[in-house]
C-alpha atoms as a PDB file:
ATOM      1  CA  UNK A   1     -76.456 -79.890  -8.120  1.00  0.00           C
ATOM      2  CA  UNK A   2     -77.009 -83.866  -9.312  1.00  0.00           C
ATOM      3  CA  UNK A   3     -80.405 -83.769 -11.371  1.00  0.00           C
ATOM      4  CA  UNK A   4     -81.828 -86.726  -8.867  1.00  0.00           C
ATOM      5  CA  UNK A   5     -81.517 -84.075  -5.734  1.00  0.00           C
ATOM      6  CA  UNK A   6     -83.373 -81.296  -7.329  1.00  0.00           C
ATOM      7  CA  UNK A   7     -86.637 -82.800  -6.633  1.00  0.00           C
ATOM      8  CA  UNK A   8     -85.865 -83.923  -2.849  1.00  0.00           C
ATOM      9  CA  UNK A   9     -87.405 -81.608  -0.367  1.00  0.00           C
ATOM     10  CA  UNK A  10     -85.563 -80.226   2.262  1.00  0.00           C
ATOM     11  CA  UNK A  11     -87.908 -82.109   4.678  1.00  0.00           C
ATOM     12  CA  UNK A  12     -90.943 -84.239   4.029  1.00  0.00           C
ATOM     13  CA  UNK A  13     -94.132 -83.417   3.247  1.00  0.00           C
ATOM     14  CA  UNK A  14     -95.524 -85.278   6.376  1.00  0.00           C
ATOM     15  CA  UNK A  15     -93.431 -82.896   8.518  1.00  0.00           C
ATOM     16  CA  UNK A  16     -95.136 -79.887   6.866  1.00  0.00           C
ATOM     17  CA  UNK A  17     -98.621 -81.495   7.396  1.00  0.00           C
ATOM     18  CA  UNK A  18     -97.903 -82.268  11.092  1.00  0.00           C
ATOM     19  CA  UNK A  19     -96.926 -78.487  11.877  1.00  0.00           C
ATOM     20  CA  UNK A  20     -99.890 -77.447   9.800  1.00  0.00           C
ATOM     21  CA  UNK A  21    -102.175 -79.708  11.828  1.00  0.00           C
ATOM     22  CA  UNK A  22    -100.531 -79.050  14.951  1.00  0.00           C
ATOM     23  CA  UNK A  23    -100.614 -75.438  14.273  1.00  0.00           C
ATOM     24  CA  UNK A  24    -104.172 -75.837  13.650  1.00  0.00           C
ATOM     25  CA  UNK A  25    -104.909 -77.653  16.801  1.00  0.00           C
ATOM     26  CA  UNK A  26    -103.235 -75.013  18.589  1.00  0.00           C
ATOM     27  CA  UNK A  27    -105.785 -72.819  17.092  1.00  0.00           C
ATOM     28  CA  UNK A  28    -108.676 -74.594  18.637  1.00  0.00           C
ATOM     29  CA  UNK A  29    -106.491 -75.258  21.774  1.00  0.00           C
ATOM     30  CA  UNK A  30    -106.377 -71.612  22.747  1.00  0.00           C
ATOM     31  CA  UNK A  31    -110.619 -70.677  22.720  1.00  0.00           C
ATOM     32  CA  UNK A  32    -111.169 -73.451  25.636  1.00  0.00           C
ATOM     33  CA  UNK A  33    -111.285 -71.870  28.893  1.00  0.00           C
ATOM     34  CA  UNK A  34    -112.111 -74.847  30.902  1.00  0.00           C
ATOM     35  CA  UNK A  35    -109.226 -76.436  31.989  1.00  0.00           C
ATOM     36  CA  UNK A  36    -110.051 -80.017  32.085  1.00  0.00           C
ATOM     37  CA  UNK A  37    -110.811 -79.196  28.297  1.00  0.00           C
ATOM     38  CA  UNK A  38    -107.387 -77.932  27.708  1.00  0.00           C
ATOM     39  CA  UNK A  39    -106.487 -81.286  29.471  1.00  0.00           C
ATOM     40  CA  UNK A  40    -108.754 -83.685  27.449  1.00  0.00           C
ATOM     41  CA  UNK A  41    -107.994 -81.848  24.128  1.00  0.00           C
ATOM     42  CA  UNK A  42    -103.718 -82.441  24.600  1.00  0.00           C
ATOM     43  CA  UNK A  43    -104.658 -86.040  25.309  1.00  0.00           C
ATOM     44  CA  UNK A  44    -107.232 -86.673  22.808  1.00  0.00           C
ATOM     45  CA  UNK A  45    -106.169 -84.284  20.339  1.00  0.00           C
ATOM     46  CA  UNK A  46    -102.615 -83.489  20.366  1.00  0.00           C
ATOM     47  CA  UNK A  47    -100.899 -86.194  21.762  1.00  0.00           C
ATOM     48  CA  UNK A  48    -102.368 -89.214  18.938  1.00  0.00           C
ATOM     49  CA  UNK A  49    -101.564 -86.630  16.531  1.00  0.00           C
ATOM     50  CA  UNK A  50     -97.878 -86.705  17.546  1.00  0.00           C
ATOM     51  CA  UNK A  51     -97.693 -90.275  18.359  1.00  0.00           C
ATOM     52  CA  UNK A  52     -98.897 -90.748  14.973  1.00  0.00           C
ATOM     53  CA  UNK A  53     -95.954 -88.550  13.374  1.00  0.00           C
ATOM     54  CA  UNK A  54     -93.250 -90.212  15.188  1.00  0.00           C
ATOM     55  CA  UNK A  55     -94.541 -93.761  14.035  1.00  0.00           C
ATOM     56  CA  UNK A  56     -94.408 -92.227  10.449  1.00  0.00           C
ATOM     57  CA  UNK A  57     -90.921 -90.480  10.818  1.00  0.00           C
ATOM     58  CA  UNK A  58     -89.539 -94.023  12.114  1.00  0.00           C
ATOM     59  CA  UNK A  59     -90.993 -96.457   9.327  1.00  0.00           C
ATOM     60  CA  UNK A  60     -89.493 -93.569   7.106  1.00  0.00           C
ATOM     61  CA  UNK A  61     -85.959 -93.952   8.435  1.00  0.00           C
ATOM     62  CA  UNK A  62     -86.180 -97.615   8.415  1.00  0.00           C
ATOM     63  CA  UNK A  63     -86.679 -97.780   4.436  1.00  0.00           C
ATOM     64  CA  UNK A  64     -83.987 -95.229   4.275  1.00  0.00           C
ATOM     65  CA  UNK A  65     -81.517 -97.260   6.277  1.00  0.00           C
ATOM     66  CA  UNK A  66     -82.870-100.612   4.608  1.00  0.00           C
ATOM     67  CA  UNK A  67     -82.272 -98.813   1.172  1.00  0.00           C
ATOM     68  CA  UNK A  68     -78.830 -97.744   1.986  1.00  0.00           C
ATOM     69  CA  UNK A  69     -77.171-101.003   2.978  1.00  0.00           C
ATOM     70  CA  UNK A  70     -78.995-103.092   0.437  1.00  0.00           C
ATOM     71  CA  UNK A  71     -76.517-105.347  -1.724  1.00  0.00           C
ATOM     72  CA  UNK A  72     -76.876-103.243  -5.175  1.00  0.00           C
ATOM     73  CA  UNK A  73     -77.685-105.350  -7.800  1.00  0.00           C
ATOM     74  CA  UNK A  74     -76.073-103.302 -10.732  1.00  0.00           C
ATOM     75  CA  UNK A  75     -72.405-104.005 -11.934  1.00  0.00           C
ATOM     76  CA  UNK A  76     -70.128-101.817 -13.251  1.00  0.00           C
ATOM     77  CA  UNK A  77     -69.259 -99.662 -10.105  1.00  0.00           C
ATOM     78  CA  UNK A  78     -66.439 -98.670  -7.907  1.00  0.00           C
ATOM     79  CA  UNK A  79     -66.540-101.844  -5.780  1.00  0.00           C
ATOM     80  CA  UNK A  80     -69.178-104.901  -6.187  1.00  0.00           C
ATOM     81  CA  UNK A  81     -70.238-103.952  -2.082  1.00  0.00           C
ATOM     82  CA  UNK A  82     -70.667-100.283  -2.690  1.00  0.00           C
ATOM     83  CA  UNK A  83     -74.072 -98.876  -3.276  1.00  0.00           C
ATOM     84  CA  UNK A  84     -73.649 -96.387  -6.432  1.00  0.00           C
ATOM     85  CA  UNK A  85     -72.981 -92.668  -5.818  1.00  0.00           C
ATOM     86  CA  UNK A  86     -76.215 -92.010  -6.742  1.00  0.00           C
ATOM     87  CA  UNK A  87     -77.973 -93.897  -4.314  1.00  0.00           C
ATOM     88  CA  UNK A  88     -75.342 -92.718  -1.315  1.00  0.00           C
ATOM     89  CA  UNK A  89     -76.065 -88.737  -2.564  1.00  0.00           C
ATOM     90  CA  UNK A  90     -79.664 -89.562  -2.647  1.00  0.00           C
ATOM     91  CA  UNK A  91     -79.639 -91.647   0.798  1.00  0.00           C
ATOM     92  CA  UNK A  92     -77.882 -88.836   2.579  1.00  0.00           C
ATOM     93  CA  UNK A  93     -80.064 -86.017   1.175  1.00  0.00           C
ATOM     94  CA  UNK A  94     -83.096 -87.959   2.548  1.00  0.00           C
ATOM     95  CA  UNK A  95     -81.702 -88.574   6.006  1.00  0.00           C
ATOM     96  CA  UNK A  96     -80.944 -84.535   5.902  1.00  0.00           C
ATOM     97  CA  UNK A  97     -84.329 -83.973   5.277  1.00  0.00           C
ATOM     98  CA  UNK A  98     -85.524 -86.099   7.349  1.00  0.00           C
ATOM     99  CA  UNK A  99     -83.853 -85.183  10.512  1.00  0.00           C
ATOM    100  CA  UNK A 100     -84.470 -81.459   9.740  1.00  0.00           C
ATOM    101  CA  UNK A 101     -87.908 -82.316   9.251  1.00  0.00           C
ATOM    102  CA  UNK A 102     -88.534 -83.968  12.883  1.00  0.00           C
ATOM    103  CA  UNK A 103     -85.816 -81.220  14.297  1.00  0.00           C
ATOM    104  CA  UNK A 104     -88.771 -78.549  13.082  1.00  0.00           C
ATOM    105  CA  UNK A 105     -91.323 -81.180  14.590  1.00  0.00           C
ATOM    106  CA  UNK A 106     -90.120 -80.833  17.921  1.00  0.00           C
ATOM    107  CA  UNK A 107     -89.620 -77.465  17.512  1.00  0.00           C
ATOM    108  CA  UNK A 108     -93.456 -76.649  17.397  1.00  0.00           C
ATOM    109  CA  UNK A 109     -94.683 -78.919  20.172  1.00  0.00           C
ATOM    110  CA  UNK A 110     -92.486 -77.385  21.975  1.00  0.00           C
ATOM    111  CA  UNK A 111     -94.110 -73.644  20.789  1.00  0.00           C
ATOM    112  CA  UNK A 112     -97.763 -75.467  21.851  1.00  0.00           C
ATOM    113  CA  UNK A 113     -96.658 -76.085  25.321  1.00  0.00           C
ATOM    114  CA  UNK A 114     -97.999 -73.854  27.909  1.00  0.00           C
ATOM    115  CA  UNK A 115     -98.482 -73.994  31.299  1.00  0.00           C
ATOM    116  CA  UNK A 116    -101.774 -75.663  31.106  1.00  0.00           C
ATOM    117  CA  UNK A 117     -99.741 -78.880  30.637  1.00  0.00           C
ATOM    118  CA  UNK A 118     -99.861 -79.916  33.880  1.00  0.00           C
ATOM    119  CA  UNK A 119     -99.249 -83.565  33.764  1.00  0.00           C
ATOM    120  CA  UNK A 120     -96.221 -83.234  31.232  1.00  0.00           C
ATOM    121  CA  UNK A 121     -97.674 -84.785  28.156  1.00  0.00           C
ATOM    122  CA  UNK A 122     -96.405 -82.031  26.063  1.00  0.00           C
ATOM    123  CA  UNK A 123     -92.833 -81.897  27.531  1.00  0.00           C
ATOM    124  CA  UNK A 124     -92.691 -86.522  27.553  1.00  0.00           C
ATOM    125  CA  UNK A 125     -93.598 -85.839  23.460  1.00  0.00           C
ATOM    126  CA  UNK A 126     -91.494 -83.098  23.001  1.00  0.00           C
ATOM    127  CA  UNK A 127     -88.468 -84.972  24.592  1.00  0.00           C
ATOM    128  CA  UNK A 128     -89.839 -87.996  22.815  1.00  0.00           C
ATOM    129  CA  UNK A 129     -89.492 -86.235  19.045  1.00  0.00           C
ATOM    130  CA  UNK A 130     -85.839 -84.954  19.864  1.00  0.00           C
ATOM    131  CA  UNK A 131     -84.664 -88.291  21.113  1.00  0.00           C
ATOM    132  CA  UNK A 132     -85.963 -89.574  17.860  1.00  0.00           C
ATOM    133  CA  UNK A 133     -83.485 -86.942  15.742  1.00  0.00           C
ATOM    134  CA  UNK A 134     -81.129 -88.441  17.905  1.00  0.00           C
ATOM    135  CA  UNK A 135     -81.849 -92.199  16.773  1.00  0.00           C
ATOM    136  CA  UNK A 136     -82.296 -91.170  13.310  1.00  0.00           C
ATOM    137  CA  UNK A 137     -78.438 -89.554  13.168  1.00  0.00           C
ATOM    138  CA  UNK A 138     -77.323 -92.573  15.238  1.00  0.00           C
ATOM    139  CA  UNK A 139     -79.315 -94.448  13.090  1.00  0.00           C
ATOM    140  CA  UNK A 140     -77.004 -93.140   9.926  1.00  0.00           C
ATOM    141  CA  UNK A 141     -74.062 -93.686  11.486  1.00  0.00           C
ATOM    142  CA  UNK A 142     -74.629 -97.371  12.310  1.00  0.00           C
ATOM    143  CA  UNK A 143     -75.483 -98.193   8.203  1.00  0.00           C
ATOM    144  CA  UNK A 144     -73.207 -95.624   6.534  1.00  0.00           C
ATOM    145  CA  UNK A 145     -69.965 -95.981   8.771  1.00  0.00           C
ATOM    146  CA  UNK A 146     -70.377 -99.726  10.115  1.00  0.00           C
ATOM    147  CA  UNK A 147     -71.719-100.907   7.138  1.00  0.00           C
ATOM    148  CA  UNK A 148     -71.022 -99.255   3.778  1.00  0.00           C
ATOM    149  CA  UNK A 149     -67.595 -98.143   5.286  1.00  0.00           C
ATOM    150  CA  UNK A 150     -66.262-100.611   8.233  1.00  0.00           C
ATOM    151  CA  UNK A 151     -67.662-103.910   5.882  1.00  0.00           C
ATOM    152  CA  UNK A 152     -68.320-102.704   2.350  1.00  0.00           C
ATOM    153  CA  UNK A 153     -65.665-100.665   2.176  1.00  0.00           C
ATOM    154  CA  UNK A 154     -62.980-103.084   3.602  1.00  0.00           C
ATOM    155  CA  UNK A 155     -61.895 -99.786   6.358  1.00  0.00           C
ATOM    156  CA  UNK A 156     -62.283-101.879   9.407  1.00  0.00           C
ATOM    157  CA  UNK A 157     -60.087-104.989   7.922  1.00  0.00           C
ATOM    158  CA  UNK A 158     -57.375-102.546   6.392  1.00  0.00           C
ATOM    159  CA  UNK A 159     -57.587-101.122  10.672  1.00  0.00           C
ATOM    160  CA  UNK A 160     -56.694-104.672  11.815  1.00  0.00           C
ATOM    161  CA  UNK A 161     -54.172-105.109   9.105  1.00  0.00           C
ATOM    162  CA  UNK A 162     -52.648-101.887  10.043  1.00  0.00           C
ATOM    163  CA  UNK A 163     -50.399-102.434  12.568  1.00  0.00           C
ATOM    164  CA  UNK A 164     -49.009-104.999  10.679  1.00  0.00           C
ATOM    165  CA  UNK A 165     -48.107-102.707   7.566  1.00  0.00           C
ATOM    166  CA  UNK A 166     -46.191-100.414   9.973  1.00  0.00           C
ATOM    167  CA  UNK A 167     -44.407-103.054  11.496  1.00  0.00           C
ATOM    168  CA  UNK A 168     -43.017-104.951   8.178  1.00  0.00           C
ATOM    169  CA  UNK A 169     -39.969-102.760   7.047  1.00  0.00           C
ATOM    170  CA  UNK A 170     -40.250-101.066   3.548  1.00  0.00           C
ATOM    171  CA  UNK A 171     -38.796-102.444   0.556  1.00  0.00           C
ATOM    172  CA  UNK A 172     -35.173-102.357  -0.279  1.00  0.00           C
ATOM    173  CA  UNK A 173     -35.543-100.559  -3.756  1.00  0.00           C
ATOM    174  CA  UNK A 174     -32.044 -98.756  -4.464  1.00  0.00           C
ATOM    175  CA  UNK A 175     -33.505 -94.951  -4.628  1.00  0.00           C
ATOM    176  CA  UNK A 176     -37.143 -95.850  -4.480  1.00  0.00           C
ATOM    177  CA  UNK A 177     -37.508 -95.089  -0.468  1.00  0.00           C
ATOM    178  CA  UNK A 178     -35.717 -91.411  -1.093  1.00  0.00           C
ATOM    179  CA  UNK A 179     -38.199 -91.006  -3.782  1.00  0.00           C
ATOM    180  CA  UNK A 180     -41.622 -92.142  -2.129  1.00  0.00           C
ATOM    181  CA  UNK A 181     -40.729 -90.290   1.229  1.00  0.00           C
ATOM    182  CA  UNK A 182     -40.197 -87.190  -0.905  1.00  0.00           C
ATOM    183  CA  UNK A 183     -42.854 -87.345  -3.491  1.00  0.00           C
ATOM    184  CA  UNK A 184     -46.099 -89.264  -1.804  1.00  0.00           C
ATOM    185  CA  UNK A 185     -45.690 -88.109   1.526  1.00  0.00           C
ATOM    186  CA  UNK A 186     -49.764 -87.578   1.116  1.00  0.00           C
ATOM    187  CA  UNK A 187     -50.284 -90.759  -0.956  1.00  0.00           C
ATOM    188  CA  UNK A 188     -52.847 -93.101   0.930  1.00  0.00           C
ATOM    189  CA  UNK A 189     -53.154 -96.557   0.842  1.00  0.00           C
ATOM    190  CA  UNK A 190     -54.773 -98.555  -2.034  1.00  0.00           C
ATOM    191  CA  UNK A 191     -57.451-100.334   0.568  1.00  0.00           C
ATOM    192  CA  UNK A 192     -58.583 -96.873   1.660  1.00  0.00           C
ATOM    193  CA  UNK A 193     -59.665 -95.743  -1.888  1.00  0.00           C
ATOM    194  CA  UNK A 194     -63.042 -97.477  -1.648  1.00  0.00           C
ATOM    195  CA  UNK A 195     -63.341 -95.538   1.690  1.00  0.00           C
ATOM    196  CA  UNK A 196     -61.838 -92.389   0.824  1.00  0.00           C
ATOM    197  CA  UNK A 197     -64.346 -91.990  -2.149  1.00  0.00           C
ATOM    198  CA  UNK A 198     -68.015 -92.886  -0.793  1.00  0.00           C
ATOM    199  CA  UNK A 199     -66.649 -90.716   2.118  1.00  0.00           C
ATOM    200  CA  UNK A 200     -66.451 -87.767  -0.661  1.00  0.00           C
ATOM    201  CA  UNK A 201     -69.563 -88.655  -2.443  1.00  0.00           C
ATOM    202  CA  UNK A 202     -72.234 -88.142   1.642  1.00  0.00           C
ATOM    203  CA  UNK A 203     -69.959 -85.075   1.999  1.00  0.00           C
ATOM    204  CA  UNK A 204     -70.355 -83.480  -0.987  1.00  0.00           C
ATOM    205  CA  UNK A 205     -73.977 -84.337  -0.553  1.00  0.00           C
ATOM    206  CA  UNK A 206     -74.145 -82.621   2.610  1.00  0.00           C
ATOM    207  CA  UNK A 207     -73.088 -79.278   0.962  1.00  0.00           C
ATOM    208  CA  UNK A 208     -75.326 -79.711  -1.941  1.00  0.00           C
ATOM    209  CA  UNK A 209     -78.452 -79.620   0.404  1.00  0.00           C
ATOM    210  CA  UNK A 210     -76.568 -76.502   2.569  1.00  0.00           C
ATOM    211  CA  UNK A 211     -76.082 -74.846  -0.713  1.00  0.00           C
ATOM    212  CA  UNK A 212     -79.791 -75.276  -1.515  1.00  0.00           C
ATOM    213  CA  UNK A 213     -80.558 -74.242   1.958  1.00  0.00           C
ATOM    214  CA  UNK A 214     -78.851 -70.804   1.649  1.00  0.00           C
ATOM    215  CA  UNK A 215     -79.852 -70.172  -1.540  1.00  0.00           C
ATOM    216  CA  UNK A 216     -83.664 -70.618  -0.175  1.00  0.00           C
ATOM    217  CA  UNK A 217     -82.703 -68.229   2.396  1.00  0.00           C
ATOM    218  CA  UNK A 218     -80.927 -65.761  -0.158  1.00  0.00           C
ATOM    219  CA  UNK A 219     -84.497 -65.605  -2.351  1.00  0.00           C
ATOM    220  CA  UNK A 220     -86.130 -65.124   0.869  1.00  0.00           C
ATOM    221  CA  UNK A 221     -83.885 -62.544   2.182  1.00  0.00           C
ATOM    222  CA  UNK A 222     -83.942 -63.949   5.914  1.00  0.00           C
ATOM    223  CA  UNK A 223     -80.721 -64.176   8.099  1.00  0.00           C
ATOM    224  CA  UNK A 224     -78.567 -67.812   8.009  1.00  0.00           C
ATOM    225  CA  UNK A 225     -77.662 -67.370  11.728  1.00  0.00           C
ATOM    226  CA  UNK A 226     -79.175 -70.219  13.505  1.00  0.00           C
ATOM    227  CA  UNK A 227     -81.862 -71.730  10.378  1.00  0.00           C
ATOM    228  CA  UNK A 228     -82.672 -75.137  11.719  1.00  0.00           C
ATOM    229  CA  UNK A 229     -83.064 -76.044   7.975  1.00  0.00           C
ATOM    230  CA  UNK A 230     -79.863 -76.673   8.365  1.00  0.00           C
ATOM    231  CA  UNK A 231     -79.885 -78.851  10.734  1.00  0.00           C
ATOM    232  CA  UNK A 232     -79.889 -82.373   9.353  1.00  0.00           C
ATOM    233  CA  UNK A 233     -76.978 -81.804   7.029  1.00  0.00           C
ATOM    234  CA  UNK A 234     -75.186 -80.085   9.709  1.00  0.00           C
ATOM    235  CA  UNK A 235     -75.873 -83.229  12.104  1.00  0.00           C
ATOM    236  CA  UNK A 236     -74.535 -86.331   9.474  1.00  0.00           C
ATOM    237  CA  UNK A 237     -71.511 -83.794   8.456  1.00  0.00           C
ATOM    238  CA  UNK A 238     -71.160 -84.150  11.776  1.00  0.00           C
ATOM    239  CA  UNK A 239     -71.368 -87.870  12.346  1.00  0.00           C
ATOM    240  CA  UNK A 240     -68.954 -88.193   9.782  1.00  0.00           C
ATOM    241  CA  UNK A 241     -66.508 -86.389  10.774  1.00  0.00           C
ATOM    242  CA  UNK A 242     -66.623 -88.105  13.825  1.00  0.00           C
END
């Protein structure tokens, strides 16, 4: 494991304080018997307290993106647009944690609703934190693949060029075609290396935070079937992919 991912969390401390809180609410939710009460307290009480969470979450994921597709100012790496591998390992451990975070968010509300909730404030914030996991992942995709890869990366100009490549016909090098159908059948293209390799570095970081996931679950001796801690990492391994 990189030393800078040992200290990030596997979600955010502002997750852990909104279950807590919610948890708590929940609490003092369940000893009022008068159900205009019950009403007031999910619309006084409850639903600030999640509106509140979601505006945190989302100014979270905007540094995040902002911090991702900022022009490093450092030299000495891979390519002069690529952020360094420690800031994409770091970046993508953060979104993981992030998104599991809200993922476990949504999760509770949807534990606090009962049938009390008669006008659907509980069920409009539950669907409300879920569509926000979904905007964070989409969220990823749009600076990690459109950005660092598709621009910084050169992938979608290399695309373009592409058909082009194909279409010119190989060199005539007496022996050399034999050789380089035989030997590099798996060799990519030079332009791809830049893509290829910050590709490696979010996937690798992906397993790093699975690994730390399952070893959490290990010392706990719970069952990995299902854990929404992983969740996050599952959802940008994912995104990648696709």
């Amino acid at each position: 494991q990189r030393p800078e991912q040992k200290d990030i969390a596997l979600y955010p401390a502002v997750s852990e304080l909104f279950v807590c809180l919610l948890h708590s609410a929940k609490s003092k939710y369940t000893v009022i018997t008068d159900e205009r009460g019950k009403q007031l307290f999910i619309g006084c009480v409850v639903a600030p307290l999640c509106s509140a969470f979601l505006d945190v979450v989302g100014s979270e994921a905007a540094i995040l993106k902002q911090n991702l597709v900022a022009r490093p100012s450092s030299v000495g790496l891979r390519s002069t647009n690529l952020p360094a591998d420690e800031v994409v390992s770091t970046n993508v451990a953060k979104w993981s944690g992030l998104i599991t975070g809200t993922h476990v968010a949504a999760l509770a509300v949807s534990r606090f609703r009962s049938s009390s909730d008669q006008d659907g404030k509980l069920t409009k914030i539950v669907s409300a934190v879920e569509k926000l996991c979904e905007a964070m992942v989409e969220d990823f995709v749009t600076a990690f693949v459109e950005t660092i890869i598709g621009e910084r990366a050169k992938m979608a100009s290399y695309l373009m060029r592409a058909p082009f490549l194909l279409s010119e016909p190989p060199p005539n090098r007496r022996g050399q075609r034999e050789r380089d159908q035989s030997s590099n059948i798996t060799a990519i293209s030079p332009d791809l290396n830049d893509t290829v390799h910050v590709v490696s570095v979010a996937i690798k970081s992906c397993r790093e935070v699975s690994c730390k996931v399952g070893d959490l679950i290990k010392a706990q001796g719970r069952h990995s079937s299902n854990e929404i801690l992983f969740y996050g990492t599952d959802a940008i391994h994912e995104a990648i992919k696709c």
